[in-house]
N, C-alpha and C. Protein backbone atom coordinates (compact mmCIF):
# COMPACT_ATOMS: atom_id res chain seq x y z
N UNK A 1 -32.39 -13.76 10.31
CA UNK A 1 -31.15 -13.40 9.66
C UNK A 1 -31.43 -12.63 8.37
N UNK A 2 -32.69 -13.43 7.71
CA UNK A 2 -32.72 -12.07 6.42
C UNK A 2 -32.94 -10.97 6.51
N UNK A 3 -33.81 -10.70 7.72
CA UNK A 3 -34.38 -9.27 8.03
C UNK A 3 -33.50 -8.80 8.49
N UNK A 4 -32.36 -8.97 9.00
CA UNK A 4 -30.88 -7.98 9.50
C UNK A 4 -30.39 -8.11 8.26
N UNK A 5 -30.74 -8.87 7.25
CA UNK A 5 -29.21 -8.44 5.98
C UNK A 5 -30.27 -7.41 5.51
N UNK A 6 -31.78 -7.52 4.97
CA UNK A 6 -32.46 -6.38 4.78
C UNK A 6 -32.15 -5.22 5.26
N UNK A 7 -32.27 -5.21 6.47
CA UNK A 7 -32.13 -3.96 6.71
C UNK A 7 -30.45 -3.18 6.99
N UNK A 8 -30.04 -3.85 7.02
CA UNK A 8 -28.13 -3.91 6.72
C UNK A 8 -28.21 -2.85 5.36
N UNK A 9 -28.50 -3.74 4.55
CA UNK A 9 -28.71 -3.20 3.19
C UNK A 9 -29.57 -1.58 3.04
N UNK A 10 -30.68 -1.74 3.46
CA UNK A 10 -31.36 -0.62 3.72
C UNK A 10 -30.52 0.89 4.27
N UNK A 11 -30.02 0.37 5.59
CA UNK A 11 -29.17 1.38 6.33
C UNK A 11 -27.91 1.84 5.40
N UNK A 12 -27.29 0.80 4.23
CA UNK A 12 -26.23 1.57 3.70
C UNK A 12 -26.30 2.32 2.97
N UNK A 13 -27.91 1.86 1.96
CA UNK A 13 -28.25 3.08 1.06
C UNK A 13 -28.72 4.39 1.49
N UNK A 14 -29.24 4.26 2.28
CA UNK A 14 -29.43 5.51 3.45
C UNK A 14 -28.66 6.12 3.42
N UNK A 15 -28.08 5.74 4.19
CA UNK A 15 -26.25 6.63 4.36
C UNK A 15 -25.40 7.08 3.06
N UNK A 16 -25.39 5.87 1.90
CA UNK A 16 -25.29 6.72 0.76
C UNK A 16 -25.41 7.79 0.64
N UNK A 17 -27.14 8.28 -0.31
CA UNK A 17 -28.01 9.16 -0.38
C UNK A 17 -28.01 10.29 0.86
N UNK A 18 -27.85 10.09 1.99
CA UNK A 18 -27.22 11.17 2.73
C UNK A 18 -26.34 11.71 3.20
N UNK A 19 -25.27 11.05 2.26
CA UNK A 19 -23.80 11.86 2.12
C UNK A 19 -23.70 12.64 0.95
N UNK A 20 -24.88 12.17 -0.09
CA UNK A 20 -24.52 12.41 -2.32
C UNK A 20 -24.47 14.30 -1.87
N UNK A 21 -25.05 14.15 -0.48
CA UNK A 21 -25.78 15.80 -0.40
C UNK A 21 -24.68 17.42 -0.41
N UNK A 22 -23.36 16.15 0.47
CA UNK A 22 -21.81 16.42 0.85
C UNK A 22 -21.33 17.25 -0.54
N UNK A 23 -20.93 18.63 -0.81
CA UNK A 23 -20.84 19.38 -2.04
C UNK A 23 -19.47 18.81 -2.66
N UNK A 24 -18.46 19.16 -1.92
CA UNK A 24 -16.83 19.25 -1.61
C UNK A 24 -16.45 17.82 -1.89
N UNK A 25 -17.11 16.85 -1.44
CA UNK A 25 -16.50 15.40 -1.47
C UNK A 25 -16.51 14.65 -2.83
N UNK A 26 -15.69 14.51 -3.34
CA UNK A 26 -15.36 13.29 -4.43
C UNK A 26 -15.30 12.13 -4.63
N UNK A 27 -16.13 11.46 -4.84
CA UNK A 27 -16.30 10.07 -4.76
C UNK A 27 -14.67 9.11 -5.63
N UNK A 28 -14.46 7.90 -4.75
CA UNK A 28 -13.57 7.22 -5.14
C UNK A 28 -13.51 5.86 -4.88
N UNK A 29 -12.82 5.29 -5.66
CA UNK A 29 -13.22 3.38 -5.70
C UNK A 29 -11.70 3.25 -4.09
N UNK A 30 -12.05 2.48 -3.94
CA UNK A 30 -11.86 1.80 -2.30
C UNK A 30 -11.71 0.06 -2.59
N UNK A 31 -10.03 0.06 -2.31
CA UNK A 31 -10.18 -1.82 -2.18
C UNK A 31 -9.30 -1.88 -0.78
N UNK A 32 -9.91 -2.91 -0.43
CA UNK A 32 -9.42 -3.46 0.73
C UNK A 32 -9.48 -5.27 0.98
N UNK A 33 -7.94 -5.52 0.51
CA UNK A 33 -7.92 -6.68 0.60
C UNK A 33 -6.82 -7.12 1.84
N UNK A 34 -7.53 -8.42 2.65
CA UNK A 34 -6.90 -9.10 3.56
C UNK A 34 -6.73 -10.92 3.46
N UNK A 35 -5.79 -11.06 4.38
CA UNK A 35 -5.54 -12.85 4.89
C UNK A 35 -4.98 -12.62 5.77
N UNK A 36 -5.76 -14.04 6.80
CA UNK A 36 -5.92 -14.04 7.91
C UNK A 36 -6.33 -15.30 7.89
N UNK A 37 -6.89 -15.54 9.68
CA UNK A 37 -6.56 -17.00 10.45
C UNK A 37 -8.50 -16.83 10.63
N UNK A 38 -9.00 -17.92 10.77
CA UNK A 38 -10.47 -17.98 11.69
C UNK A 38 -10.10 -18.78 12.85
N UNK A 39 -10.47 -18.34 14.18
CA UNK A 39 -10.24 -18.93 14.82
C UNK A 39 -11.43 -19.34 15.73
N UNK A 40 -11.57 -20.63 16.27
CA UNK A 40 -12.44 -20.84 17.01
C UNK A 40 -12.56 -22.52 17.42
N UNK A 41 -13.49 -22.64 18.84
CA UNK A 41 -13.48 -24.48 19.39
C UNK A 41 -14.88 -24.99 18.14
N UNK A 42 -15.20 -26.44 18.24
CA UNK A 42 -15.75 -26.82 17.76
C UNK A 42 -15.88 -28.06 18.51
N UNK A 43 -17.33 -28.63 18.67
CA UNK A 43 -17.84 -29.63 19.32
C UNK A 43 -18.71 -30.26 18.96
N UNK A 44 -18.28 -31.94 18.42
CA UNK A 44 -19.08 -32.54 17.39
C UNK A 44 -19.06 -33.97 17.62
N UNK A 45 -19.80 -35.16 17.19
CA UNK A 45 -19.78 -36.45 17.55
C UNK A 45 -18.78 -37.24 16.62
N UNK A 46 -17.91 -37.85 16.71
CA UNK A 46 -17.07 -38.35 15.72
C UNK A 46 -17.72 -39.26 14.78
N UNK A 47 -18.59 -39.82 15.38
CA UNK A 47 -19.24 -41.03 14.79
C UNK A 47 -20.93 -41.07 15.80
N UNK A 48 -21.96 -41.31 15.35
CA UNK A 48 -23.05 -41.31 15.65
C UNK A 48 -23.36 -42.78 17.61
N UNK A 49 -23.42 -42.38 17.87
CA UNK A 49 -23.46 -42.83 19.35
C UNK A 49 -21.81 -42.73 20.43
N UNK A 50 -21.32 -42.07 19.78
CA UNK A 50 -19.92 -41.59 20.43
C UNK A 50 -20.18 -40.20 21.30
N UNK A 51 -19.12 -40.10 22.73
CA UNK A 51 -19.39 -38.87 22.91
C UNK A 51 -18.92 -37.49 22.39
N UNK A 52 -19.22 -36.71 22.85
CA UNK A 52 -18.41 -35.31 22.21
C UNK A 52 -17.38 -35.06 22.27
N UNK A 53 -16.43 -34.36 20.94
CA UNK A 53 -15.16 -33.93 21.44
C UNK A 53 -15.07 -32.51 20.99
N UNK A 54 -14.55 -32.06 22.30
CA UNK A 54 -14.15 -30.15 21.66
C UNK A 54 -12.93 -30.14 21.44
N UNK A 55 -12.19 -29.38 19.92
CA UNK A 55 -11.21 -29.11 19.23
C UNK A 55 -11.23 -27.81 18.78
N UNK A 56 -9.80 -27.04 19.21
CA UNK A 56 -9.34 -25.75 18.62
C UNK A 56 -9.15 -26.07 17.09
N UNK A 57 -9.94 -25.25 16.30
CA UNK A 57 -9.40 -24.86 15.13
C UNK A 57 -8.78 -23.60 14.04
N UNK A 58 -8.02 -23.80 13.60
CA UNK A 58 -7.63 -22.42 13.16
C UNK A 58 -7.70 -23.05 10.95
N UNK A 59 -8.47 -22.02 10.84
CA UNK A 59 -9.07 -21.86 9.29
C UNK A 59 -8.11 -20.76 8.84
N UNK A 60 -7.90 -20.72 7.19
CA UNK A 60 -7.76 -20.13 6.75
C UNK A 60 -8.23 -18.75 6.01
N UNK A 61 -8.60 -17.26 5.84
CA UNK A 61 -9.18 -16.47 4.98
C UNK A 61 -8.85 -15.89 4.72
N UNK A 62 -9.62 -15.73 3.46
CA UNK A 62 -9.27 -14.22 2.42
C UNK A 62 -10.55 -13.89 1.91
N UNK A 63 -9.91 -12.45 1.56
CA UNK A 63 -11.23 -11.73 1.67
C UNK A 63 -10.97 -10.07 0.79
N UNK A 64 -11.45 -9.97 0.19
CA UNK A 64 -11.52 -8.20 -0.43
C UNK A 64 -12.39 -7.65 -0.58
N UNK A 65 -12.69 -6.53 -0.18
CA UNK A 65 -13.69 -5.02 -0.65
C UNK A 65 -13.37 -4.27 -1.39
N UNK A 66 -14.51 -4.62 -2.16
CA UNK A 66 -13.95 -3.20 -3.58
C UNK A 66 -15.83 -2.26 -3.60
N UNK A 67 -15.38 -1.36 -3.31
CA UNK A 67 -16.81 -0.14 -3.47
C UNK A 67 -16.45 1.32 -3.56
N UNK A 68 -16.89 2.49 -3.01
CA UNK A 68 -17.10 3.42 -3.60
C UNK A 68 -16.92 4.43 -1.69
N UNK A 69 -16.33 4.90 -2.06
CA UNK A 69 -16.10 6.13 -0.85
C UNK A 69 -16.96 6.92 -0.88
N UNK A 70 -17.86 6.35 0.14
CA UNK A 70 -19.01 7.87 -0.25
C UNK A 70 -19.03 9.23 0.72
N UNK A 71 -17.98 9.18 1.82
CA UNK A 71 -17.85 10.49 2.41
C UNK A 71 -16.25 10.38 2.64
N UNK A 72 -15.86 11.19 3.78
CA UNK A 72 -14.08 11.23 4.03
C UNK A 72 -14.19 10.22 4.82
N UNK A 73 -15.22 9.56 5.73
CA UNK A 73 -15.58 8.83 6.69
C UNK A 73 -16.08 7.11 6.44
N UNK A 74 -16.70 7.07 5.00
CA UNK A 74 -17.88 5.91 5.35
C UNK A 74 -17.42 5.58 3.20
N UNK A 75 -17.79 4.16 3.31
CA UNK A 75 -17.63 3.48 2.25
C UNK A 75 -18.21 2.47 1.96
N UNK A 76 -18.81 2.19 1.40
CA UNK A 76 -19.89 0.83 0.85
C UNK A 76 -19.65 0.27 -0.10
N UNK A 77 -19.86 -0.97 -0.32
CA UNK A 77 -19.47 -1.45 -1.25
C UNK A 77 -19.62 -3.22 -1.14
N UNK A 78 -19.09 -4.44 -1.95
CA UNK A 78 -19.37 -5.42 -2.39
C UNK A 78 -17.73 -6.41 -1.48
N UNK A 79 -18.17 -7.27 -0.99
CA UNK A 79 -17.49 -7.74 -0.22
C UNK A 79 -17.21 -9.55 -1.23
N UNK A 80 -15.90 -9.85 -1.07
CA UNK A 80 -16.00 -11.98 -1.69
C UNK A 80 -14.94 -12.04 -1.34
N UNK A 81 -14.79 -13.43 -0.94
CA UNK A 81 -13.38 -14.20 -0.52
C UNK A 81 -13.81 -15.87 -0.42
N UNK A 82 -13.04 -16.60 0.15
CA UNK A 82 -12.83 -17.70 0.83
C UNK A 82 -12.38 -17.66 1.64
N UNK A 83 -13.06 -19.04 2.23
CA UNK A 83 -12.50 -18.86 3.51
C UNK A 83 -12.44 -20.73 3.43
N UNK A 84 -11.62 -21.40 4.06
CA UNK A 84 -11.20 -23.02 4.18
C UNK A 84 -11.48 -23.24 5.43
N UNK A 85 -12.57 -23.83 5.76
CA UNK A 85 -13.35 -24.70 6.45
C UNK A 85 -12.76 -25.89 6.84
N UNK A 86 -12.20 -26.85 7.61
CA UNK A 86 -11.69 -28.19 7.73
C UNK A 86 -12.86 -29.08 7.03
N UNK A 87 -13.97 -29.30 6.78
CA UNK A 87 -14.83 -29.45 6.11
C UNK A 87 -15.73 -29.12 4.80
N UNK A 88 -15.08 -27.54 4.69
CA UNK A 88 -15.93 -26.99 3.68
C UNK A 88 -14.95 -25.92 2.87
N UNK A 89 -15.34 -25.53 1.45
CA UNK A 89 -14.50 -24.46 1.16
C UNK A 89 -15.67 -23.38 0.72
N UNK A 90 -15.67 -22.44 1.19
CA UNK A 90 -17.13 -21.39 1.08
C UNK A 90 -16.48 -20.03 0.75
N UNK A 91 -17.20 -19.72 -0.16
CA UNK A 91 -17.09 -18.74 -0.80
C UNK A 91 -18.13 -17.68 -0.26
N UNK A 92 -17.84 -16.70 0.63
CA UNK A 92 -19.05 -15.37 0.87
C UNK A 92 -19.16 -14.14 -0.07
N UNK A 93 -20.19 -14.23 -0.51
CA UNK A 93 -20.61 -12.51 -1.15
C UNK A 93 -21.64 -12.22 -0.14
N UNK A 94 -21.11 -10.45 0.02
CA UNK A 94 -21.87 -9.86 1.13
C UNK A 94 -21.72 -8.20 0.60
N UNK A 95 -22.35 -7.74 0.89
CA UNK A 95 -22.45 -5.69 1.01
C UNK A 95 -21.78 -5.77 2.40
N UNK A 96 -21.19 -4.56 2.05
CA UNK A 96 -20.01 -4.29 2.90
C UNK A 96 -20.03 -3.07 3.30
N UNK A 97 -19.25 -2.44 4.51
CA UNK A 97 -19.35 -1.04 4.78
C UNK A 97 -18.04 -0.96 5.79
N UNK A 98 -17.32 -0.09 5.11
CA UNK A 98 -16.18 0.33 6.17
C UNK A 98 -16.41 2.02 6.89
N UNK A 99 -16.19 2.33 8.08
CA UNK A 99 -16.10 3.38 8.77
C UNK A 99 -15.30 3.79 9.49
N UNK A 100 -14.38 4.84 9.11
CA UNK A 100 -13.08 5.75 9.99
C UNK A 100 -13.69 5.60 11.19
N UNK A 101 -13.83 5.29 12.36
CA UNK A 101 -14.99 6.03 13.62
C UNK A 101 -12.91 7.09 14.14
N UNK A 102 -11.77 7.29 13.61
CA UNK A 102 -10.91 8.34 14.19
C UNK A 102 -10.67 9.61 12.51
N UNK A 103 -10.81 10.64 13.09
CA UNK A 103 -10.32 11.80 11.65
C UNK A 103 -9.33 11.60 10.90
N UNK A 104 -8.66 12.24 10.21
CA UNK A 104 -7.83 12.03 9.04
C UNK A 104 -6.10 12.35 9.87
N UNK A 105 -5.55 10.97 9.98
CA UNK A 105 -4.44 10.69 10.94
C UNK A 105 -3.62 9.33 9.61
N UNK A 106 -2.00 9.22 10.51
CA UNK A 106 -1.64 8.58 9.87
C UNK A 106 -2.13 6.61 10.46
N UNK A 107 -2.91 6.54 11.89
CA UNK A 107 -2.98 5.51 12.34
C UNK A 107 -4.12 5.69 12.41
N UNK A 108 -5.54 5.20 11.87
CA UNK A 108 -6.79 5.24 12.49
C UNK A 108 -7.61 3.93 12.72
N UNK A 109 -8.42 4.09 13.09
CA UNK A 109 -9.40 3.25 13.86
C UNK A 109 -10.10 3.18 13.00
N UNK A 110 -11.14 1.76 12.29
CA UNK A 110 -12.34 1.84 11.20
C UNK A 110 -12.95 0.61 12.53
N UNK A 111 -14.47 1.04 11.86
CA UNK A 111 -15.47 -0.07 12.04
C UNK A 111 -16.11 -0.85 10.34
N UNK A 112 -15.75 -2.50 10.25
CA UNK A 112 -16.28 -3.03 9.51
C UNK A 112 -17.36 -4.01 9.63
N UNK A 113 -18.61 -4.10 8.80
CA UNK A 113 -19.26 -4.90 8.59
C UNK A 113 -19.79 -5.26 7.30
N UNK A 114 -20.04 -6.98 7.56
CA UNK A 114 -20.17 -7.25 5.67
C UNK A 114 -21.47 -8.41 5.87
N UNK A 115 -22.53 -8.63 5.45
CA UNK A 115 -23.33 -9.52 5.89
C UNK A 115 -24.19 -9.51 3.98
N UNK A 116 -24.02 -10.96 3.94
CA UNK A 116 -24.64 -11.87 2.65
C UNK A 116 -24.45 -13.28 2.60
N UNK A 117 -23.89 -13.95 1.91
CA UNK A 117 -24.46 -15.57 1.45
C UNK A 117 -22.96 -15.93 1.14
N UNK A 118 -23.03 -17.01 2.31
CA UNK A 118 -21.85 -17.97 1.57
C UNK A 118 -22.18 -19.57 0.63
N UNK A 119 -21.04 -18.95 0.08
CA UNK A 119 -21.61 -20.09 -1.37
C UNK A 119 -20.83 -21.60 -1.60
N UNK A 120 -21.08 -22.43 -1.83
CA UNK A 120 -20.08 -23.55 -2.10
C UNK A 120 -19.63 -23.93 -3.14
N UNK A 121 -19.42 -23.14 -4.12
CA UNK A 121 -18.74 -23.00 -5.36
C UNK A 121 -18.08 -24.00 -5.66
N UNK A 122 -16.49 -24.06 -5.23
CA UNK A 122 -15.31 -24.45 -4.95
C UNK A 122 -15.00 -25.61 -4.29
N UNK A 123 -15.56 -25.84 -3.53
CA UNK A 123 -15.96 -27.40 -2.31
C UNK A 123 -16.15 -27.92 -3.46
N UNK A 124 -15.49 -29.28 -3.19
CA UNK A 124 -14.94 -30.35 -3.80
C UNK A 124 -16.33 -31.70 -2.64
N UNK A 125 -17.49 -32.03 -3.27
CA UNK A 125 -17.50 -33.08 -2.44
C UNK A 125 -17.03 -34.29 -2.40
N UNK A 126 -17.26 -35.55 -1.62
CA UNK A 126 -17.31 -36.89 -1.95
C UNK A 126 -18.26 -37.21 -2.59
N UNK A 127 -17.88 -38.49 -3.13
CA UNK A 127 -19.65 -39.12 -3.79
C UNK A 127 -20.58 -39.28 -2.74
N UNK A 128 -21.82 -38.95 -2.95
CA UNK A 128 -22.96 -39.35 -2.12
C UNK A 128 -23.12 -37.99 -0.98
N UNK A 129 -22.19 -36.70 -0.87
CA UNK A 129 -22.17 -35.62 -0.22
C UNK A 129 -22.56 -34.69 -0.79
N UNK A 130 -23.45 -33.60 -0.74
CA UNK A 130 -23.34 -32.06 -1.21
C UNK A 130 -23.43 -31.09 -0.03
N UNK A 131 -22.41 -30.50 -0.11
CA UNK A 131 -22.45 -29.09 1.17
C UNK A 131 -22.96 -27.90 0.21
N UNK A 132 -23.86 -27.09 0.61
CA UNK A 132 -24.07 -25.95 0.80
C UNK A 132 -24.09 -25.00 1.62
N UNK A 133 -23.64 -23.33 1.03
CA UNK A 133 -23.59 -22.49 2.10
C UNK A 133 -24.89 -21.65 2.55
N UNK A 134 -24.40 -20.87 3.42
CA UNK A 134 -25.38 -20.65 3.91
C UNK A 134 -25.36 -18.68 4.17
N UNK A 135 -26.45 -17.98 5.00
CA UNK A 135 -26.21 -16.88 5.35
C UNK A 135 -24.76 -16.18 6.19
N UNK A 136 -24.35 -15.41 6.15
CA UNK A 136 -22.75 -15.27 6.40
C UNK A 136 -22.90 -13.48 7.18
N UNK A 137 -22.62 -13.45 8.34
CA UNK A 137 -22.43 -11.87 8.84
C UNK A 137 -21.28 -12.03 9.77
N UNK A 138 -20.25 -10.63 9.86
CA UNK A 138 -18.97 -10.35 9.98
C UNK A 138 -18.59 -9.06 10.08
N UNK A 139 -18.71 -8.33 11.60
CA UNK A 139 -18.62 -7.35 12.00
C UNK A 139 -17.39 -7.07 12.59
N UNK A 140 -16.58 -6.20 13.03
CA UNK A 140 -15.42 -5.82 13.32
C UNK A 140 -14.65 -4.62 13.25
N UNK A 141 -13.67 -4.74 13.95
CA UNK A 141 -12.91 -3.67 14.25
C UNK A 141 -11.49 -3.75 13.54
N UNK A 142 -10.72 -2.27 13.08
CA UNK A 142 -9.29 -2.62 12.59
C UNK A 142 -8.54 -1.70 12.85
N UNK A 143 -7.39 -1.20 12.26
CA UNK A 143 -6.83 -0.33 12.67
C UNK A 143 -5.81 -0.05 10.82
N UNK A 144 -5.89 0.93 10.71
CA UNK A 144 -5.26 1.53 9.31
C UNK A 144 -4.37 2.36 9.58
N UNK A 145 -2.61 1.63 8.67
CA UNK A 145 -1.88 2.69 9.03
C UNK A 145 -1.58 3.00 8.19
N UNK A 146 -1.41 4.26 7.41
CA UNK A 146 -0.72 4.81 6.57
C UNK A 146 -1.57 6.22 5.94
N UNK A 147 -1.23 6.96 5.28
CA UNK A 147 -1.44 8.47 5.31
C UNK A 147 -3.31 8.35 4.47
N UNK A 148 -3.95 9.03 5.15
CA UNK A 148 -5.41 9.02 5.03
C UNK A 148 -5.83 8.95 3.07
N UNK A 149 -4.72 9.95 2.31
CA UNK A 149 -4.84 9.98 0.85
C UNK A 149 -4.27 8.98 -0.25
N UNK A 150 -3.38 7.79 0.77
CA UNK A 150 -2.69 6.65 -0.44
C UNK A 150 -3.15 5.22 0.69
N UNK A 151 -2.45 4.28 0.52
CA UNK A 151 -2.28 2.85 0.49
C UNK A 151 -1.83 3.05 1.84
N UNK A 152 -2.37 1.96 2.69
CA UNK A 152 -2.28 1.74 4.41
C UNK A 152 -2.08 0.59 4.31
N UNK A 153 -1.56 -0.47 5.57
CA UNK A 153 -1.90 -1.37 5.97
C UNK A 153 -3.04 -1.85 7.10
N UNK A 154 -3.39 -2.90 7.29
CA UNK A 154 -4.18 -2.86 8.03
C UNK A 154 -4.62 -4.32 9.01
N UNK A 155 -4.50 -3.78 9.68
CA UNK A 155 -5.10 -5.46 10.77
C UNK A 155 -6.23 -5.09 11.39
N UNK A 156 -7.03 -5.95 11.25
CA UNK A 156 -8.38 -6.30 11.49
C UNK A 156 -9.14 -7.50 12.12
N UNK A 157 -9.54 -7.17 13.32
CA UNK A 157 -10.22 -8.18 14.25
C UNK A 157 -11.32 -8.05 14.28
N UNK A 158 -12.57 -9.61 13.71
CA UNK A 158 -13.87 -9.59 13.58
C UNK A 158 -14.54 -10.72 13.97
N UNK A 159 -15.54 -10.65 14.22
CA UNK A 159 -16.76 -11.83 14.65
C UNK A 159 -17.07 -12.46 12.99
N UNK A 160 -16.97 -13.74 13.16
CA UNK A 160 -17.80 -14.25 11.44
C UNK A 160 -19.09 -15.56 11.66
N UNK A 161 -19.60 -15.43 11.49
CA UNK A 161 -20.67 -16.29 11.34
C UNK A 161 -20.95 -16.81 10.35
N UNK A 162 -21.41 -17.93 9.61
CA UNK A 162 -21.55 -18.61 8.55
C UNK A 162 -21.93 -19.92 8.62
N UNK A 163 -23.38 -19.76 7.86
CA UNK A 163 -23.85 -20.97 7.90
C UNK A 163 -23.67 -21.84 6.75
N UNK A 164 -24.04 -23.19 6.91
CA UNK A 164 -23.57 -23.94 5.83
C UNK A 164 -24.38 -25.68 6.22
N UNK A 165 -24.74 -26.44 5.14
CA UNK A 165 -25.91 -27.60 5.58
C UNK A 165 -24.71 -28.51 4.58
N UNK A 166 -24.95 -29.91 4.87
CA UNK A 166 -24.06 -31.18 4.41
C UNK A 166 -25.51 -32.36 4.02
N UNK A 167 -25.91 -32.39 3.05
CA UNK A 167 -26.86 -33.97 2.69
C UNK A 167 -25.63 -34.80 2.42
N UNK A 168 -25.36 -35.88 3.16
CA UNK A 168 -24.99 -37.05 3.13
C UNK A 168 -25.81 -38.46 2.70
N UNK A 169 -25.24 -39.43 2.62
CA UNK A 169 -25.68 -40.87 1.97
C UNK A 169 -26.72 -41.48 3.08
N UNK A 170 -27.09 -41.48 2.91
CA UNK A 170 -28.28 -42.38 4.49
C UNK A 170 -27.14 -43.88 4.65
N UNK A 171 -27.26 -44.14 6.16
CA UNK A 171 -26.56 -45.20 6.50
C UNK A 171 -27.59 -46.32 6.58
N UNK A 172 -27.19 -47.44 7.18
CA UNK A 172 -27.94 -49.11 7.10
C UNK A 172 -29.45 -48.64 7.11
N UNK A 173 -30.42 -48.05 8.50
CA UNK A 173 -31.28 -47.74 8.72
C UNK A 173 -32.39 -46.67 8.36
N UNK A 174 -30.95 -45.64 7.97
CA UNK A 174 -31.84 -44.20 7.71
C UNK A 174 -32.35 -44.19 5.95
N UNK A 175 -32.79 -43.35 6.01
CA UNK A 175 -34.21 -42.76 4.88
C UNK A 175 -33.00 -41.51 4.56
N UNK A 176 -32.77 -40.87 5.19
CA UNK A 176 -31.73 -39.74 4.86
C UNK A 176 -30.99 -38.84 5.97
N UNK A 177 -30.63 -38.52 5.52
CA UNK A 177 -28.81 -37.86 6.49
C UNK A 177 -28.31 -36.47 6.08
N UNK A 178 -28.33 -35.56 6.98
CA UNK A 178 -28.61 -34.25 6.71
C UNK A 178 -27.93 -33.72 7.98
N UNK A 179 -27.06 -32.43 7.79
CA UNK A 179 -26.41 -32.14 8.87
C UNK A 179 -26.19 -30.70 8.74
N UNK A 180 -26.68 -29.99 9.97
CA UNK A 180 -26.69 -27.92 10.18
C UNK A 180 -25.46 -27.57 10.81
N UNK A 181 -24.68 -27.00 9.79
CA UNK A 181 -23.29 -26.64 10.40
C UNK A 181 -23.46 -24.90 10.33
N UNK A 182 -23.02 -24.49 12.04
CA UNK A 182 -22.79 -23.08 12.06
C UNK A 182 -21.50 -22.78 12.52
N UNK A 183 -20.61 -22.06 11.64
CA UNK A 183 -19.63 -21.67 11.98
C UNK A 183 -19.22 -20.37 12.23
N UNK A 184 -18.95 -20.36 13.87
CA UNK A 184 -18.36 -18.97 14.82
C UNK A 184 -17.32 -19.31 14.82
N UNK A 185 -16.31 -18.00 14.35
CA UNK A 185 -15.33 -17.75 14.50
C UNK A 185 -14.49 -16.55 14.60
N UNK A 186 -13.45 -16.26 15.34
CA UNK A 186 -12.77 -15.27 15.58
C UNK A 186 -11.97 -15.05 14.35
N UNK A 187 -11.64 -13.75 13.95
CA UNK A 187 -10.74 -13.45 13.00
C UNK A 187 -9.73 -12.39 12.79
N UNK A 188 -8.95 -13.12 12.61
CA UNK A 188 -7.56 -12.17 12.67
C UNK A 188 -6.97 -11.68 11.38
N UNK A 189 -7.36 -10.42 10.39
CA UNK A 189 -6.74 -10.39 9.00
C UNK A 189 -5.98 -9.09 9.15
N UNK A 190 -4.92 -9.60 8.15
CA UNK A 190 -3.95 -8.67 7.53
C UNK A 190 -3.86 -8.40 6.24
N UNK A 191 -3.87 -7.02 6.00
CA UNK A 191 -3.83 -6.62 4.47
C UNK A 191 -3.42 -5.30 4.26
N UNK A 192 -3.99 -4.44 2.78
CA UNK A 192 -3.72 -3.22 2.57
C UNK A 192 -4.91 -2.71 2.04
N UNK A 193 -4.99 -1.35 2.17
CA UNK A 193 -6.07 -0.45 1.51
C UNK A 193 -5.97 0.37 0.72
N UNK A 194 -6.37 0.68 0.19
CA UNK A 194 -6.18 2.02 -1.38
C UNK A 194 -7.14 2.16 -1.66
């Protein structure tokens, strides 16, 4: 996972530096903020010698990009939000990159991806609990409506991944209690761009 945010990172400065080359183009700050649903099953032991139960859950997120337009096409920049976990409240910072993949229309098509570290800031534990977050990547597709030179709306459907670990209290027997939570989820956000 680090070596894809490496090179994540790598590929955007790239692309930077081979747009700075673009004569005509004017660079401009770019926000794009959304909220939205995570959606996804989850399958877990309720209690330690119990069997499994799978449950639909639907999470809460938010989320904004604020960076730098570096062609008519492509934009990079610094990605943070929350997102509410039934378990956790995680905070992701990630580098970010939005892409028109349709020309300058009043409805277009972007490709997004944002991959960095979610944090547990905000998570509230119990006594004897600490959650931490973990690596966080979130690729996707959206659709932008409104005139290519002002403020659009936008809905956006993405893959999110996010990891996140729980040290708990050791029970009667154990030495210690430790638990790897990965959370896949579908995502559905709504917002605006400028």
């Amino acid at each position: 996972m680090k070596k894809l945010l490496s090179l994540f990172v790598v590929g955007v400065l790239t692309m930077g530096f081979a747009t700075a080359q673009e004569g005509l183009f004017r660079r401009t700050y770019i926000n794009h903020t959304e909220l939205g649903g995570l959606f996804g099953r989850v399958k877990y032991r309720p209690y330690q010698g119990s069997d499994e139960v799978v449950e639909n859950r639907l999470s809460l997120t938010l989320q904004t990009f604020n960076g730098l337009q570096l062609n008519p096409r492509l934009a990079a920049g610094l990605t943070t939000g929350l997102d509410w976990y039934t378990a956790a409240l995680i905070t992701p910072i990630a580098a970010g990159v939005r892409y028109d993949l349709t020309g300058k229309r009043n409805a277009r098509l972007f490709a997004t991806a944002d991959a960095g570290y979610g944090l547990a800031w905000f998570h509230d534990d119990s006594e004897g609990y600490q959650t931490r977050g973990g690596m966080m990547l979130n690729p996707g597709l959206g659709l932008r409506l409104g005139r290519p030179e002002g403020a659009a709306f936008t809905i956006t459907l993405s893959y999110k991944r996010q990891e996140a670990s729980v040290t708990k209290p050791p029970l009667w027997d154990q030495t210690e209690r430790y638990e790897t939570r990965v959370y896949n989820r579908m995502c559905l956000r709504m917002g605006i761009a400028f």
